[in-house]
N, C-alpha and C. Protein backbone atom coordinates (compact mmCIF):
# COMPACT_ATOMS: atom_id res chain seq x y z
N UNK A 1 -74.85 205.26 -89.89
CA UNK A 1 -74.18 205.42 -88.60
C UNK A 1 -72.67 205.43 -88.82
N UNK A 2 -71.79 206.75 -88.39
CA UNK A 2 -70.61 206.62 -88.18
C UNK A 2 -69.69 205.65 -87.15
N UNK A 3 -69.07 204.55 -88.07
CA UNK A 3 -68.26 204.02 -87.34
C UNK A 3 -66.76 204.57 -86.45
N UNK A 4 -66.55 204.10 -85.70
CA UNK A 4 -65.48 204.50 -84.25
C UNK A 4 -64.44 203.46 -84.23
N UNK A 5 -63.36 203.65 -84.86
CA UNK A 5 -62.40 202.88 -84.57
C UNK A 5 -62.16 202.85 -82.53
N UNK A 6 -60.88 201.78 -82.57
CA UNK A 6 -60.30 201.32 -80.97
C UNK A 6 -59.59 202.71 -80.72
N UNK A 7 -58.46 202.84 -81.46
CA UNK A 7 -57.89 204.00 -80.93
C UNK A 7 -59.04 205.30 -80.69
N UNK A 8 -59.47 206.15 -81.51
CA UNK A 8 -60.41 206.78 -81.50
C UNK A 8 -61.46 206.72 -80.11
N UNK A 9 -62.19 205.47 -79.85
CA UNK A 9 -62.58 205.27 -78.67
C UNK A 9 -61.70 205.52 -77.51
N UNK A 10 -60.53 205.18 -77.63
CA UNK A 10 -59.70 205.14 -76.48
C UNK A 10 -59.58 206.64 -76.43
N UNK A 11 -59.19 207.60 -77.22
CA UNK A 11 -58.86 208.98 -77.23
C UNK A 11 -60.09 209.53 -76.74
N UNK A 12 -61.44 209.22 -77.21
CA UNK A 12 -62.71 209.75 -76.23
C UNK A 12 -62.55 209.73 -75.06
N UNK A 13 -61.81 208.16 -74.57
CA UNK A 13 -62.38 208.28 -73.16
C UNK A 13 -61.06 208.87 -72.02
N UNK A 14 -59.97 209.29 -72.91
CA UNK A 14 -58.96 210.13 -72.34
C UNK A 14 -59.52 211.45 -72.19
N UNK A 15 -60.48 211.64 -73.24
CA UNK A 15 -61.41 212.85 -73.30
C UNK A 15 -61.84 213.45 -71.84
N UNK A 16 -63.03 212.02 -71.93
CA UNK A 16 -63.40 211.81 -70.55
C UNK A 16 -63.01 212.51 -69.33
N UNK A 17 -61.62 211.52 -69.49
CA UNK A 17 -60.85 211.31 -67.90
C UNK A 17 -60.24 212.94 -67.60
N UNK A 18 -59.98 213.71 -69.07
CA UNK A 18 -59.94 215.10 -68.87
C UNK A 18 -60.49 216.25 -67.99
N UNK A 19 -62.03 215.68 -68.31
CA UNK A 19 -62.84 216.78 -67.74
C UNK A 19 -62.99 216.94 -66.48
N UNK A 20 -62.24 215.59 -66.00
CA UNK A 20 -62.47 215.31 -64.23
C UNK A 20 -61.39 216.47 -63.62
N UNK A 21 -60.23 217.41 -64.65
CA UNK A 21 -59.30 217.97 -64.08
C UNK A 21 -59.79 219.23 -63.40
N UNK A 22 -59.56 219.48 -62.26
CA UNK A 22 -60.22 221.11 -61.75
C UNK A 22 -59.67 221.99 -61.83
N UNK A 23 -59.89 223.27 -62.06
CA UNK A 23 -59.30 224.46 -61.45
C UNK A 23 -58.85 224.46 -60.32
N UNK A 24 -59.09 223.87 -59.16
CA UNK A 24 -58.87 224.33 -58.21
C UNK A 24 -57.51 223.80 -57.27
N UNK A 25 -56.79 222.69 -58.62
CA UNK A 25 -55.35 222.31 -57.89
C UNK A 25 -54.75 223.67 -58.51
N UNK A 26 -53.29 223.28 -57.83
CA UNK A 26 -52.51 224.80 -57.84
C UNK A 26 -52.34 225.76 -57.28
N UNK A 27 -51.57 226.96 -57.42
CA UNK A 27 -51.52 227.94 -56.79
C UNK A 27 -51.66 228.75 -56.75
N UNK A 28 -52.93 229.86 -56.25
CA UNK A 28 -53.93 230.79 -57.12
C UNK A 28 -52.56 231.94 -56.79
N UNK A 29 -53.16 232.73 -58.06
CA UNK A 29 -51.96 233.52 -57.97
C UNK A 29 -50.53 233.47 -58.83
N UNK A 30 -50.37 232.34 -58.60
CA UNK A 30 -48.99 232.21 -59.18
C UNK A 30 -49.35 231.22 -60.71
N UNK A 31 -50.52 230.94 -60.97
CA UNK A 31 -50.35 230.69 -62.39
C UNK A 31 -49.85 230.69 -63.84
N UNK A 32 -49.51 232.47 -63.62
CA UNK A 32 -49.53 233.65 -64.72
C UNK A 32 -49.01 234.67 -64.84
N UNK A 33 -48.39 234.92 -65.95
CA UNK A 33 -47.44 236.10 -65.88
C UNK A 33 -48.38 236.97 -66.64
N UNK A 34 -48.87 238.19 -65.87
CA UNK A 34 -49.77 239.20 -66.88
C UNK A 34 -49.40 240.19 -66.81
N UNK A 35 -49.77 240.78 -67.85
CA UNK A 35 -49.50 241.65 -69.02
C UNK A 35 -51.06 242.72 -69.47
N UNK A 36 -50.77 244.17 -69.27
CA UNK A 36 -52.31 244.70 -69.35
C UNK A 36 -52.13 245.21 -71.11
N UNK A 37 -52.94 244.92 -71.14
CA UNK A 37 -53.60 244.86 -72.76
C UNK A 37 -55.39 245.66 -73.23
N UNK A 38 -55.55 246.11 -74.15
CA UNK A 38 -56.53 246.39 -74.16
C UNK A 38 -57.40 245.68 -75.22
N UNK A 39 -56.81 244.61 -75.34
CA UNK A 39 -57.95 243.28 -75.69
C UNK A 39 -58.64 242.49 -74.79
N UNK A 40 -59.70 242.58 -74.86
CA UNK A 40 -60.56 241.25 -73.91
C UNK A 40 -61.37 240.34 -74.82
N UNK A 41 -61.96 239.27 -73.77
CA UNK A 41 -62.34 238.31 -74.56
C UNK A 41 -64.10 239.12 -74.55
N UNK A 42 -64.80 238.22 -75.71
CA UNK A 42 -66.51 238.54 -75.62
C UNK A 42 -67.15 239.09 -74.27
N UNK A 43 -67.45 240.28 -73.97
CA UNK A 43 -68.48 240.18 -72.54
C UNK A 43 -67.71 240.52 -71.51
N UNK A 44 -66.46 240.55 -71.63
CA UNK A 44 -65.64 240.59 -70.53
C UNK A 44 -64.99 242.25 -69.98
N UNK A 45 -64.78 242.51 -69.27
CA UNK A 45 -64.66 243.81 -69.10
C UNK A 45 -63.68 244.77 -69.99
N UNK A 46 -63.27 245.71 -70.10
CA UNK A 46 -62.21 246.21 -70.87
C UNK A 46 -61.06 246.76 -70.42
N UNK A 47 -61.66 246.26 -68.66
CA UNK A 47 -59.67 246.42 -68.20
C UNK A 47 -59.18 245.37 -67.66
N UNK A 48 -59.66 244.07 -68.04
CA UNK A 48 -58.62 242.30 -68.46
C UNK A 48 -57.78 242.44 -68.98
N UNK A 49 -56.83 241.95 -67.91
CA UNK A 49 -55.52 241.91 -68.65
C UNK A 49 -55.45 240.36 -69.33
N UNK A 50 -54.79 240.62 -70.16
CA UNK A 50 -53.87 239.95 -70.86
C UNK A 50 -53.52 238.80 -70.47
N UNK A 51 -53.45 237.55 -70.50
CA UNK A 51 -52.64 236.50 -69.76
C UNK A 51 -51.50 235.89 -70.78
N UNK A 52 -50.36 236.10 -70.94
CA UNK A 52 -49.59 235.69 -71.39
C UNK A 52 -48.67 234.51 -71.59
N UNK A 53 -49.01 233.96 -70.50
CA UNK A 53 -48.47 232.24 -70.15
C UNK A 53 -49.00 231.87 -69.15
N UNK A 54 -49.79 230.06 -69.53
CA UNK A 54 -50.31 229.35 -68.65
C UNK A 54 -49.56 228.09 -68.00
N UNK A 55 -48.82 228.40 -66.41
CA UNK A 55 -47.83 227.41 -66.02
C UNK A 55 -48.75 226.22 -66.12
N UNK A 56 -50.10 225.86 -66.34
CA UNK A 56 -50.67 224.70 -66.02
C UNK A 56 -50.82 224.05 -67.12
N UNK A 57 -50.40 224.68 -68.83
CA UNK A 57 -50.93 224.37 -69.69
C UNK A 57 -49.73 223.82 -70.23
N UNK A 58 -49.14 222.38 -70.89
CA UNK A 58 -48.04 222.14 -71.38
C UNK A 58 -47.82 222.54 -73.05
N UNK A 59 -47.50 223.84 -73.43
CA UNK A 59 -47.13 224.21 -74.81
C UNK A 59 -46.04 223.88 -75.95
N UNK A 60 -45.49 223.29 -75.04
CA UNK A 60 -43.72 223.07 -75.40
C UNK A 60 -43.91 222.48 -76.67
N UNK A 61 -44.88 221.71 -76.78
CA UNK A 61 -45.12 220.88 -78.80
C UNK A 61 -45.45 222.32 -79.39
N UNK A 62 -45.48 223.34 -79.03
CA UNK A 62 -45.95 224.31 -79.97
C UNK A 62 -45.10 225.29 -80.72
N UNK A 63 -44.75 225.37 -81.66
CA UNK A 63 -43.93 226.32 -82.60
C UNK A 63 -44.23 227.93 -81.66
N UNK A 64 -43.32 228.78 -82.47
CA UNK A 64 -43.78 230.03 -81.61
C UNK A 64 -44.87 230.76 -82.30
N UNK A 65 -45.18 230.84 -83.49
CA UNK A 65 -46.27 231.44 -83.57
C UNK A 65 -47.45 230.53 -83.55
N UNK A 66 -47.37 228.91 -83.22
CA UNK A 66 -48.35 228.25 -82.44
C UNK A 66 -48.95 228.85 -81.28
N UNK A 67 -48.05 229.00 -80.65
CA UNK A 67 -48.23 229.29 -78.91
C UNK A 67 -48.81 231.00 -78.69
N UNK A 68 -48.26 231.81 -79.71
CA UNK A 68 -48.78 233.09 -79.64
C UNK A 68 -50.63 232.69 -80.14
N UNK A 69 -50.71 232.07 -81.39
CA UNK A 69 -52.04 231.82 -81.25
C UNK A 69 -52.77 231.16 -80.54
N UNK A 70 -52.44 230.20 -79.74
CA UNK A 70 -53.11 229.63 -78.54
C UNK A 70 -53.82 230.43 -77.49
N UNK A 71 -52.48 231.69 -77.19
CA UNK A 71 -52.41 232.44 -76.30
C UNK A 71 -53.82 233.44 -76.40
N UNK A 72 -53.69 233.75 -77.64
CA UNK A 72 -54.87 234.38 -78.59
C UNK A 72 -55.70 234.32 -78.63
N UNK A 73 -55.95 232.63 -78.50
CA UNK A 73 -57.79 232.42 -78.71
C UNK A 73 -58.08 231.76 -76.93
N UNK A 74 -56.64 231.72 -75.73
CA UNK A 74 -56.99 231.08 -74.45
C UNK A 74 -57.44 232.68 -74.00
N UNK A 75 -57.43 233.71 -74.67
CA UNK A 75 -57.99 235.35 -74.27
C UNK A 75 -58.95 235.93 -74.68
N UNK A 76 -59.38 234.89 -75.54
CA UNK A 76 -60.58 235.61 -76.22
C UNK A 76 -61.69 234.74 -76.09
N UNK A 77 -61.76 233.18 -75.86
CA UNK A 77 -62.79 232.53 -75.70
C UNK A 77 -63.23 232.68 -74.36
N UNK A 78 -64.58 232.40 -74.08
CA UNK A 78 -64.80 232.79 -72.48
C UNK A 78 -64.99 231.39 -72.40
N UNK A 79 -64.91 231.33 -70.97
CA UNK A 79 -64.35 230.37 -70.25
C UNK A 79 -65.94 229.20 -70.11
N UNK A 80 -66.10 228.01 -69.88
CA UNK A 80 -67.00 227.14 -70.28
C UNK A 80 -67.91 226.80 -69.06
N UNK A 81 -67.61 227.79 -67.76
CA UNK A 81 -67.83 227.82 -66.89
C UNK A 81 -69.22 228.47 -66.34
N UNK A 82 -69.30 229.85 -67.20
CA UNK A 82 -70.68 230.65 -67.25
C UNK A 82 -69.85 231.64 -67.06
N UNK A 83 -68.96 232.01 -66.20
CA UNK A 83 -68.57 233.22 -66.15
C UNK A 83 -68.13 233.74 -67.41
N UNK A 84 -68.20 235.38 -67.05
CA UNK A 84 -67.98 236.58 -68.32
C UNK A 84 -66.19 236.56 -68.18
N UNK A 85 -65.26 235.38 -68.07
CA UNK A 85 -64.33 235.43 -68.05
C UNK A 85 -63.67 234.92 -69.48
N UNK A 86 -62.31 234.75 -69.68
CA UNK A 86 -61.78 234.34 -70.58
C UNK A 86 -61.51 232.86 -70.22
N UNK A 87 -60.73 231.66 -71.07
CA UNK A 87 -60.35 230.94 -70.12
C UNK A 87 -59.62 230.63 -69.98
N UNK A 88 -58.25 231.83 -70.00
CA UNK A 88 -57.10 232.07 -69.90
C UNK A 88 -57.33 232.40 -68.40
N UNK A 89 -57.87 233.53 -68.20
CA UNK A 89 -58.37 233.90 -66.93
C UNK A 89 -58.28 233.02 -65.74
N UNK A 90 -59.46 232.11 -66.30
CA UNK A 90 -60.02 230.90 -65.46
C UNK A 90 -58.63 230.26 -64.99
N UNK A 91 -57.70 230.03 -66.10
CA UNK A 91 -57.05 228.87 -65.52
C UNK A 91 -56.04 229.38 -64.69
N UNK A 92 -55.77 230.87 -64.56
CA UNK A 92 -54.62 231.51 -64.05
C UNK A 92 -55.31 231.82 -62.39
N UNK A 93 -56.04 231.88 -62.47
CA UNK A 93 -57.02 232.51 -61.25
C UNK A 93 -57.25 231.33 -60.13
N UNK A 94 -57.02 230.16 -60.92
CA UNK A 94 -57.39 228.36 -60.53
C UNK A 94 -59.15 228.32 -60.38
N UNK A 95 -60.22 228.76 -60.91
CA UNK A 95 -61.41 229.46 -60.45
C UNK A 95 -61.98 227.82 -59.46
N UNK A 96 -62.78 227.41 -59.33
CA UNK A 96 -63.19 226.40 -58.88
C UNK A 96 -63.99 225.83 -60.12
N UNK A 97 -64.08 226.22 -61.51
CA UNK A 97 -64.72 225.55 -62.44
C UNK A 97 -63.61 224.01 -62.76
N UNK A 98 -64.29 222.97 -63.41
CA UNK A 98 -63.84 221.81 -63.46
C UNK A 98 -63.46 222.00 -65.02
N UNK A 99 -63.78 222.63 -65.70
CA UNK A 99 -63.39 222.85 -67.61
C UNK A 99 -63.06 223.49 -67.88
N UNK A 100 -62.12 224.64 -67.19
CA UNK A 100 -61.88 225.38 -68.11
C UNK A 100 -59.87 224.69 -68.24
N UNK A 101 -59.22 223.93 -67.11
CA UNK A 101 -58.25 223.56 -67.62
C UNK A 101 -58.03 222.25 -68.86
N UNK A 102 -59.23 221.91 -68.70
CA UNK A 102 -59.50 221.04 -69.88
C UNK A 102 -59.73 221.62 -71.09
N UNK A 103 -60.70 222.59 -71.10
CA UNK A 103 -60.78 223.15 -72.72
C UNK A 103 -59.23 224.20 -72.70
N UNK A 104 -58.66 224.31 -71.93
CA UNK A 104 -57.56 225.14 -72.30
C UNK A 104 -56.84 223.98 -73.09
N UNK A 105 -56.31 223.32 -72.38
CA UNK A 105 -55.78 221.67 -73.18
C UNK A 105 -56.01 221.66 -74.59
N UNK A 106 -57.76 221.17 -74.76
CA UNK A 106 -57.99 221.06 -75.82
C UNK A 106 -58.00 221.95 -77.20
N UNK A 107 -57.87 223.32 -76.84
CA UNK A 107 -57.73 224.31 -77.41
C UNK A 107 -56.22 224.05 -77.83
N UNK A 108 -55.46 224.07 -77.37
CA UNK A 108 -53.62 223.76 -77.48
C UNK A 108 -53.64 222.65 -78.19
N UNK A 109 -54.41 221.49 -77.68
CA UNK A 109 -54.30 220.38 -78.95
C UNK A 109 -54.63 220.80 -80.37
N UNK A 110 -55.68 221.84 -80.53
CA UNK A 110 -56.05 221.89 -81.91
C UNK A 110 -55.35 222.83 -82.60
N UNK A 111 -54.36 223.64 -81.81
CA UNK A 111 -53.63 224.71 -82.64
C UNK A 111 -52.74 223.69 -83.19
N UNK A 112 -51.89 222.96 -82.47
CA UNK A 112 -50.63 222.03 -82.62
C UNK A 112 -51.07 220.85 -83.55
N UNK A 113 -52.28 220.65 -83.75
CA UNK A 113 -53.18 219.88 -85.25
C UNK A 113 -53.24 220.67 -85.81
N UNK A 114 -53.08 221.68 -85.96
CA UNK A 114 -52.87 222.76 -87.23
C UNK A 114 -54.35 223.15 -87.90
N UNK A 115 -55.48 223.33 -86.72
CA UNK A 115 -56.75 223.80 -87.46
C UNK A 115 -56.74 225.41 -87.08
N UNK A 116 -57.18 225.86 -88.43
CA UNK A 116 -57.50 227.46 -88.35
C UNK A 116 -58.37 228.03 -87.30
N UNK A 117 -58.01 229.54 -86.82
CA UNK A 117 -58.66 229.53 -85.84
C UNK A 117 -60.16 229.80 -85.77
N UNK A 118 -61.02 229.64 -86.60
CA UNK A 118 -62.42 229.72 -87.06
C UNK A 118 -62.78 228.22 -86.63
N UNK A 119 -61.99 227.55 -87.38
CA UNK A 119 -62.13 225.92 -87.15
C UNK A 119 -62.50 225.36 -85.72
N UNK A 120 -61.44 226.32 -84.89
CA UNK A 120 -60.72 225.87 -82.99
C UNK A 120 -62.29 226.41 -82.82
N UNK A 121 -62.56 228.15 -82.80
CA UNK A 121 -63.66 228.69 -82.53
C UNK A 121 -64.57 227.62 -82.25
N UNK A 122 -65.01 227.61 -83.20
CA UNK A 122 -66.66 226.67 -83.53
C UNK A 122 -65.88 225.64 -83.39
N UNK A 123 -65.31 224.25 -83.02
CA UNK A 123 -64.88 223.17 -81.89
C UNK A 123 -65.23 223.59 -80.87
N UNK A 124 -64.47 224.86 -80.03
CA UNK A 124 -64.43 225.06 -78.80
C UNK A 124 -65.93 225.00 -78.47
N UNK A 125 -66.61 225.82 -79.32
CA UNK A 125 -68.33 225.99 -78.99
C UNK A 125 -68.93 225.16 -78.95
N UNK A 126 -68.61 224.02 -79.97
CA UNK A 126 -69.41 222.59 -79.76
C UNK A 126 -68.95 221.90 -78.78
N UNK A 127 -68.12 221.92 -78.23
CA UNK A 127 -67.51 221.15 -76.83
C UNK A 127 -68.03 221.71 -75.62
N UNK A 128 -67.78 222.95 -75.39
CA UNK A 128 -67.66 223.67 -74.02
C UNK A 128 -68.59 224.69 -73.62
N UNK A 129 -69.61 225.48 -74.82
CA UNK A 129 -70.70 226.16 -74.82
C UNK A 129 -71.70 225.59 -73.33
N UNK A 130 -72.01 226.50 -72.37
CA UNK A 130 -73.06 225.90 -71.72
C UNK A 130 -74.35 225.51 -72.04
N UNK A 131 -74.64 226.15 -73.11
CA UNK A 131 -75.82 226.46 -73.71
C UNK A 131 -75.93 224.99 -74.23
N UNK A 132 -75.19 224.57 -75.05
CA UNK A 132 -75.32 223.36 -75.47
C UNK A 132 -74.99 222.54 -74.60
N UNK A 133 -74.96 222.34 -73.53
CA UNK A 133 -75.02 221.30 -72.27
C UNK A 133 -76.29 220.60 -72.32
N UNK A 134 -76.05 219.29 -72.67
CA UNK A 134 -76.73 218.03 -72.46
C UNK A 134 -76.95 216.84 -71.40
N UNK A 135 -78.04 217.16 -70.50
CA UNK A 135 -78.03 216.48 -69.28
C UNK A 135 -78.85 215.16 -69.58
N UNK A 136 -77.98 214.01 -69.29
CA UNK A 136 -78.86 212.83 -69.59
C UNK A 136 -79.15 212.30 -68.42
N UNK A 137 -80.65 212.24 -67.93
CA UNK A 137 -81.33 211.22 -67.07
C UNK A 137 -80.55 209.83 -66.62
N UNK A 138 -80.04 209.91 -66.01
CA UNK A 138 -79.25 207.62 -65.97
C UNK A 138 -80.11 207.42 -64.32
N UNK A 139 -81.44 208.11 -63.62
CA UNK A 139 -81.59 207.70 -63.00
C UNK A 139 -82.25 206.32 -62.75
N UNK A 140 -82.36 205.98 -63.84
CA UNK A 140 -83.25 204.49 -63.96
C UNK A 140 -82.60 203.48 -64.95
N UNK A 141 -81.19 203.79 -65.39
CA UNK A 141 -80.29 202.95 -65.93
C UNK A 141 -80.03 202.13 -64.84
N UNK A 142 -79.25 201.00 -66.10
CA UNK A 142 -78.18 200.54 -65.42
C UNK A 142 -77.22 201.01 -64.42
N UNK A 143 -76.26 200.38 -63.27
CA UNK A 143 -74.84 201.14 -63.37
C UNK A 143 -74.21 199.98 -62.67
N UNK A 144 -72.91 200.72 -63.06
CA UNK A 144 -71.94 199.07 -62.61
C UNK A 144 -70.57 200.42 -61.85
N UNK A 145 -70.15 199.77 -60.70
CA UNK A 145 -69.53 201.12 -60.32
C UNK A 145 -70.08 201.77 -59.08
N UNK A 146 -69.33 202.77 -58.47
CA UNK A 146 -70.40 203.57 -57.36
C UNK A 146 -70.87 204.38 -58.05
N UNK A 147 -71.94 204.58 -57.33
CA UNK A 147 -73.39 205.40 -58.08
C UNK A 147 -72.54 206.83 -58.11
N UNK A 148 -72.00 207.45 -56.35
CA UNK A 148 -71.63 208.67 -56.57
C UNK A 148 -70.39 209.34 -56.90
N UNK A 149 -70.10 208.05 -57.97
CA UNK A 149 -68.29 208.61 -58.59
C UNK A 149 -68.06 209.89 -59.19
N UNK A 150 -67.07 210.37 -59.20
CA UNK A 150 -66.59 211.61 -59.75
C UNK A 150 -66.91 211.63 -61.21
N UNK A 151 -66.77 210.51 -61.79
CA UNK A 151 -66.54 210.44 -62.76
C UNK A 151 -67.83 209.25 -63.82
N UNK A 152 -68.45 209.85 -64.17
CA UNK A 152 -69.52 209.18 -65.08
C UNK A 152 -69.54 208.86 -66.52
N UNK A 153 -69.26 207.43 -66.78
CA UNK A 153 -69.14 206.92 -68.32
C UNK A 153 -70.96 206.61 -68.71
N UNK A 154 -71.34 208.08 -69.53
CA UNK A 154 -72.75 207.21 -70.32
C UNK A 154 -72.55 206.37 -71.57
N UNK A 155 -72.53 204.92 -71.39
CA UNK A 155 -72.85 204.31 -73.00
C UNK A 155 -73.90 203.82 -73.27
N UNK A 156 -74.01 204.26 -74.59
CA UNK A 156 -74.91 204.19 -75.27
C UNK A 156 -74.44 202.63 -76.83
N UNK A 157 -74.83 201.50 -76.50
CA UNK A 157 -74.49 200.27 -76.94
C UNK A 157 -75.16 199.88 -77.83
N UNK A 158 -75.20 199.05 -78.86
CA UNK A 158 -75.96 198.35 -79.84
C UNK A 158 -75.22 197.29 -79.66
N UNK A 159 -76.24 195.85 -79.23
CA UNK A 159 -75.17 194.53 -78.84
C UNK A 159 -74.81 194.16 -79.99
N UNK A 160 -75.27 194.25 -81.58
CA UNK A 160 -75.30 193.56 -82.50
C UNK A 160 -74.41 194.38 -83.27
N UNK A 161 -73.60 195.76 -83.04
CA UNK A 161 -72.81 196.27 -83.88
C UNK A 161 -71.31 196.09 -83.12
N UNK A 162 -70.19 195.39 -83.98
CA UNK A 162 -68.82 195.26 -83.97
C UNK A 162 -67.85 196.01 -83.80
N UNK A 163 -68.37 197.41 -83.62
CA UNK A 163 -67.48 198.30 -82.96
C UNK A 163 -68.28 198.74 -81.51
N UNK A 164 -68.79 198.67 -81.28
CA UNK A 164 -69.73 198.69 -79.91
C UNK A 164 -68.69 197.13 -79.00
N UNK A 165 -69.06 196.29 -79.90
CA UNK A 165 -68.28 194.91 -79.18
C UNK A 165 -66.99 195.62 -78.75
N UNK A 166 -65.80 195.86 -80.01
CA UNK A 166 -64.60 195.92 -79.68
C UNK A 166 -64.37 197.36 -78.66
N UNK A 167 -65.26 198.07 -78.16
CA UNK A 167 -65.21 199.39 -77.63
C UNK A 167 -65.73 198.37 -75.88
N UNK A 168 -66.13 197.34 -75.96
CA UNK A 168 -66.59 196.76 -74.58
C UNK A 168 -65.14 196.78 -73.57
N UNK A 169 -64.40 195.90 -74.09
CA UNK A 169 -63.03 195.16 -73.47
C UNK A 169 -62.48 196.77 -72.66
N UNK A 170 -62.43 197.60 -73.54
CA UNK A 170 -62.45 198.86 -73.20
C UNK A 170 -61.95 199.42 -72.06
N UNK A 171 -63.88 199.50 -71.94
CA UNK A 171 -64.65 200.68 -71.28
C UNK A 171 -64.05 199.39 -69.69
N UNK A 172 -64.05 198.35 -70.21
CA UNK A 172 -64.11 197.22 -68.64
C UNK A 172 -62.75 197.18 -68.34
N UNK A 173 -61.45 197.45 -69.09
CA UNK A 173 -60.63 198.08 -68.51
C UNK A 173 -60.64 199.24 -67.48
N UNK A 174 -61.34 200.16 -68.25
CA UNK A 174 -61.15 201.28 -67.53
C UNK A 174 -62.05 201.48 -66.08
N UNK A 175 -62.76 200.65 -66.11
CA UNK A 175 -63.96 200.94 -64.62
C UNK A 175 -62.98 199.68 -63.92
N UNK A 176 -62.16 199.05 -64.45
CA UNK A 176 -61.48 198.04 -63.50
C UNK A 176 -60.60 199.07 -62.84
């Protein structure tokens, strides 16, 4: 079993608190400065334009040919939503999906960690793929919390392992 440092835990559950962000704050329309191009992302039509800058996305840690590749793969990955969109698209459009300004994020985090873009690719897919969407049952768990919060922490605990302990103090911060 892979152990989980404190910090590490804590960065999961910023993870978390990510996914709660929607498309749908903002100002549709005014997201994006576009640009027609005859690149699209997978599936997507072949007269998508281009999105060239995301006002919702903070790039500024990014070198310039960081940010051109960001730009690169926020046009070519489709969006985590189901739609045949990009999720450059998504985030310029404000769509009503809840992930795609999050995986835009996370996508920008991993250029600015300096992983190749094969690397980001296959991340992005293991994160945000619908296909790999994992629905866990908690109707007969525990819960501590309102049942119909926005926001749902599943843990999964071993009382007798020491990073499970130090990951407790936590998680009881954060539902405080």
């Amino acid at each position: 079993m892979r152990s989980l440092s404190l910090p590490l835990v804590s960065l999961a559950l910023l993870g978390l608190f990510s996914l709660g962000a929607s498309c749908k704050h903002g100002q549709e329309g005014k997201q994006a400065s576009v640009e027609q191009s005859g690149e699209t992302p997978s599936g997507a039509s072949s007269k998508a334009a281009k999105i060239e800058k995301l006002e919702r996305i903070d790039t500024s840690a990014l070198t310039d040919p960081e940010r051109k590749m960001f730009i690169e793969l926020a046009n070519e990955l489709l969006s985590p939503c189901g739609d045949p969109v990009s999720v450059a698209q998504c985030v310029a459009e404000a769509r009503g999906c809840a992930a795609c300004v999050p995986s835009a994020r996370y996508t920008a985090r991993l250029v600015a960690e300096g992983y190749e873009r094969a690397e980001i690719q296959e991340l992005f897919a293991a994160r945000f793929d619908p296909k790999k969407r994992v629905d866990i049952d908690v109707n007969q768990a525990p819960v501590k919390g309102a049942p119909m919060a926005k926001v749902s922490i599943v843990e999964f605990s071993d009382f007798e392992c020491p990073h499970c302990g130090s990951a407790h103090p936590v998680l009881a911060r954060v539902l405080d």
